[in-house]
Protein backbone atom coordinates (compact mmCIF):
# COMPACT_ATOMS: atom_id res chain seq x y z
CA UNK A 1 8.91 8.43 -14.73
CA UNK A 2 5.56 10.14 -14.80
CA UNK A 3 2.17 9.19 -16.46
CA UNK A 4 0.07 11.82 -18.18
CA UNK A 5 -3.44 10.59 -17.14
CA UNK A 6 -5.77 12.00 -20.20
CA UNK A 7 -8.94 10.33 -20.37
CA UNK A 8 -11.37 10.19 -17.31
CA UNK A 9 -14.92 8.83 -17.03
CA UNK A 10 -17.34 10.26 -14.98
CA UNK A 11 -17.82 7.41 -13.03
CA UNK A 12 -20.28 4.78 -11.75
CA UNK A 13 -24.08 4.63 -12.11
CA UNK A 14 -25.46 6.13 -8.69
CA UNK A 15 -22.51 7.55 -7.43
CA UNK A 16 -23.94 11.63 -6.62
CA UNK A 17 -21.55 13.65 -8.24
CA UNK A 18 -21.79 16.62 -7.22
CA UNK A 19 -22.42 16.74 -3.30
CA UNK A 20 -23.06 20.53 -2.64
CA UNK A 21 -27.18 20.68 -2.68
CA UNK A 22 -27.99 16.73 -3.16
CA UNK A 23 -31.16 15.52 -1.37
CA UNK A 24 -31.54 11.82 -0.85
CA UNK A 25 -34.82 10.07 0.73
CA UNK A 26 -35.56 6.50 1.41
CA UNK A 27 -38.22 4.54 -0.02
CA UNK A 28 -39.00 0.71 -0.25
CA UNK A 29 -38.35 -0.97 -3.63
CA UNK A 30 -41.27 -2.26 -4.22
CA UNK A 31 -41.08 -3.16 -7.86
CA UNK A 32 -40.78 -7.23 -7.05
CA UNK A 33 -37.64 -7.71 -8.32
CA UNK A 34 -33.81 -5.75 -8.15
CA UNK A 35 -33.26 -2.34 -8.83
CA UNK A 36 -29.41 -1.29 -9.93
CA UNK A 37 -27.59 1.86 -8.61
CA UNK A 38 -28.35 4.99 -10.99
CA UNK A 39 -31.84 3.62 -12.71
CA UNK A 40 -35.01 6.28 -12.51
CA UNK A 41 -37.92 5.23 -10.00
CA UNK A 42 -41.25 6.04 -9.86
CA UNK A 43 -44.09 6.18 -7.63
CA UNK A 44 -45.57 3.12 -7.52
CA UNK A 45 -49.89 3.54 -8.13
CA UNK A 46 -51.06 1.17 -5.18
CA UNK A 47 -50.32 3.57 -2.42
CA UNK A 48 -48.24 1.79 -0.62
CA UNK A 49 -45.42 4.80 -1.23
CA UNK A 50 -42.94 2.22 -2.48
CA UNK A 51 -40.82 2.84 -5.84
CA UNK A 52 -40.73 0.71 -8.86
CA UNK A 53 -38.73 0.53 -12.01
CA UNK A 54 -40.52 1.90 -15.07
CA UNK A 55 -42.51 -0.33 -17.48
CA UNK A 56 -44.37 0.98 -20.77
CA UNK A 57 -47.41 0.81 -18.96
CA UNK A 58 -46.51 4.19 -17.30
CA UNK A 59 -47.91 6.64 -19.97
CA UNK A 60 -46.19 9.97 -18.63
CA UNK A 61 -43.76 10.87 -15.62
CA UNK A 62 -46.08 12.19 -13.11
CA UNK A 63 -44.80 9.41 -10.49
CA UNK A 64 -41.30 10.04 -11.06
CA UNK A 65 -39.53 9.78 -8.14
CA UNK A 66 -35.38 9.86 -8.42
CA UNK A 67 -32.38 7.90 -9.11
CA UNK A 68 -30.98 5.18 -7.26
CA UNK A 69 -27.60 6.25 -5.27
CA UNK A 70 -24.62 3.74 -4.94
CA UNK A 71 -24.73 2.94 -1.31
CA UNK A 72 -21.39 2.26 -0.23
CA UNK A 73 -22.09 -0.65 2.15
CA UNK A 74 -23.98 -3.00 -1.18
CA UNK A 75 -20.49 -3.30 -2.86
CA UNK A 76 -20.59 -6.40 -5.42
CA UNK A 77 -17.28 -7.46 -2.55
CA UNK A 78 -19.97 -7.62 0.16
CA UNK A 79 -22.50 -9.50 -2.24
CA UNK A 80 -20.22 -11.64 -4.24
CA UNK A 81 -21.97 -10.49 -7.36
CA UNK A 82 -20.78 -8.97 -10.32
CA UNK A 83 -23.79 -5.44 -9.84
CA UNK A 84 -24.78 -4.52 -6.32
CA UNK A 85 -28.19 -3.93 -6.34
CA UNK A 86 -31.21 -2.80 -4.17
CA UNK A 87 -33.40 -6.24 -3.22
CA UNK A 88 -37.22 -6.37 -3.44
CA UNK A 89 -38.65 -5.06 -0.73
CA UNK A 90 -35.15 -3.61 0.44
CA UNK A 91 -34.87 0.57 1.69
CA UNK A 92 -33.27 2.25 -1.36
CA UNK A 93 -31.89 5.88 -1.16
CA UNK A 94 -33.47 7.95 -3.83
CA UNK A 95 -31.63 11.31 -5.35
CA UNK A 96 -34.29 13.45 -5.38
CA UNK A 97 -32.59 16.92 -6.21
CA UNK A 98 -28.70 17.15 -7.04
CA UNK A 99 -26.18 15.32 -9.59
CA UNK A 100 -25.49 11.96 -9.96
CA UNK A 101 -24.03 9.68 -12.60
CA UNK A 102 -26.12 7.70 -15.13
CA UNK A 103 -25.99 5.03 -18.05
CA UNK A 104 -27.27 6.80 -20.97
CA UNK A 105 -28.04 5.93 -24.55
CA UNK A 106 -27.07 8.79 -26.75
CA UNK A 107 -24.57 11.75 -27.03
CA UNK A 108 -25.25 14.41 -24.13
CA UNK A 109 -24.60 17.88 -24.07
CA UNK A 110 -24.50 19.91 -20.80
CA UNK A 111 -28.47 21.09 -20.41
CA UNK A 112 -29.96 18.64 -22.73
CA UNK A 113 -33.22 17.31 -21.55
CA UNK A 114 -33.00 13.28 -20.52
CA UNK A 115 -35.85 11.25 -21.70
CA UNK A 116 -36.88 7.75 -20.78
CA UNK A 117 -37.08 5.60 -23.61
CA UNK A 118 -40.74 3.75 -23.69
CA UNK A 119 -39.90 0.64 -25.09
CA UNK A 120 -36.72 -0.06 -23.00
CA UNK A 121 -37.10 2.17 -20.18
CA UNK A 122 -32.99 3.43 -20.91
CA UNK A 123 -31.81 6.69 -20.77
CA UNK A 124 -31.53 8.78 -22.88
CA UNK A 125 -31.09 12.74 -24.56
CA UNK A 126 -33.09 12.67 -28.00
CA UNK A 127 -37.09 13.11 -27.75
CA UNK A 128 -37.58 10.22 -30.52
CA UNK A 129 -40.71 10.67 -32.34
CA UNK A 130 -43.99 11.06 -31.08
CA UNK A 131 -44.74 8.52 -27.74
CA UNK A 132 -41.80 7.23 -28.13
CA UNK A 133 -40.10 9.09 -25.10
CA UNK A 134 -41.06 10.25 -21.44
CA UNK A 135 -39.27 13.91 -20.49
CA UNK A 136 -38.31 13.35 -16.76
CA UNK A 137 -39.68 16.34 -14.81
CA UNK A 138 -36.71 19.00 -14.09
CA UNK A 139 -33.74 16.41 -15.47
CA UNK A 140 -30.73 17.67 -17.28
CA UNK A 141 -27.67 16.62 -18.32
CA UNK A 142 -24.79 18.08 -16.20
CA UNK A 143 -21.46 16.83 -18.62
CA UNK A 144 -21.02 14.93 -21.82
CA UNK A 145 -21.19 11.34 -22.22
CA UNK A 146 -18.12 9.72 -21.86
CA UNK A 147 -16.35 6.41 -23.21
CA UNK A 148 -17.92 4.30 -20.89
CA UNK A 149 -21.56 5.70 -21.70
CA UNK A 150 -22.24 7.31 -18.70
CA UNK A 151 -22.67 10.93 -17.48
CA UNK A 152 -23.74 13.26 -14.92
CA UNK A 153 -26.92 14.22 -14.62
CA UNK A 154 -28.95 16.99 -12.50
CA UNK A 155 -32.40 16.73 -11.15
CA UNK A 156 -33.13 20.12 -10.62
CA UNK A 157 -36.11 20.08 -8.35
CA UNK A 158 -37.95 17.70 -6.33
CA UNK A 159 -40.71 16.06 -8.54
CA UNK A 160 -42.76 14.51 -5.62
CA UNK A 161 -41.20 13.86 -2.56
């Protein structure tokens, strides 16, 4: 007997989504510690074009980079780790311009604006009050969040890279 399959999430964090126009680059993770799949980079200040997670000492998103892509070959299998992860110092891919799937805080709507919370540095679709949020430069939300807290996302055009 059949199944009716009704509910589907969008996926996992870093997976691109929507392969038609995507354009990944590679950049060293230079932020000291591990960056997950789907998190926002930025430019790190100390030329050494490297990418780094963001902190609240980055006061506006003028170094915004991309998101993190899930790399096939870093499965948490291969790692024996519950989250595969880029390593310090480790290439990362970076989605510079296309969809990809995201954690994110609050209800989306298709064309919402995504924000960067300040004091958490999460995700998310509500401008907060004053300071309180970063826009991300050309970022939109592609679907609606689903169950699992996660939708698609589209950077729209390349910020620096």
């Amino acid at each position: 007997m059949g199944k009716v399959l009704k509910n589907f999430t969008n996926g996992f964090p870093g997976a691109i989504s929507r392969a038609v126009d995507d354009v990944v680059i590679s950049l060293r993770n230079g932020s000291g510690g591990e960056i997950e799949f789907g998190k926002p980079v930025f430019l790190k200040t100390d030329g050494s074009n490297a990418v780094t997670v963001f902190d609240s000492s980055m006061s506006d998103a003028a170094r915004f980079v991309g998101f993190t892509v899930r790399a096939g070959d870093k499965t948490p299998e291969e790692y024996h780790s519950s989250t595969a992860v880029y390593l310090a110092n480790e290439p990362a891919d970076i989605l510079v311009r296309g969809s990809i799937v995201v954690q994110i805080e609050t209800a989306a709507t298709p064309g919402q604006q995504v924000y960067i919370r300040v004091s958490d540095g999460k995700l998310t679709t509500s401008a907060g009050s004053s300071g309180s949020t970063i826009a991300l430069p050309h970022v939109n939300a592609r679907t609606a969040r689903d169950s699992t807290g996660r939708c698609e996302i589209t950077v729209k055009e390349r910020n620096l890279m």
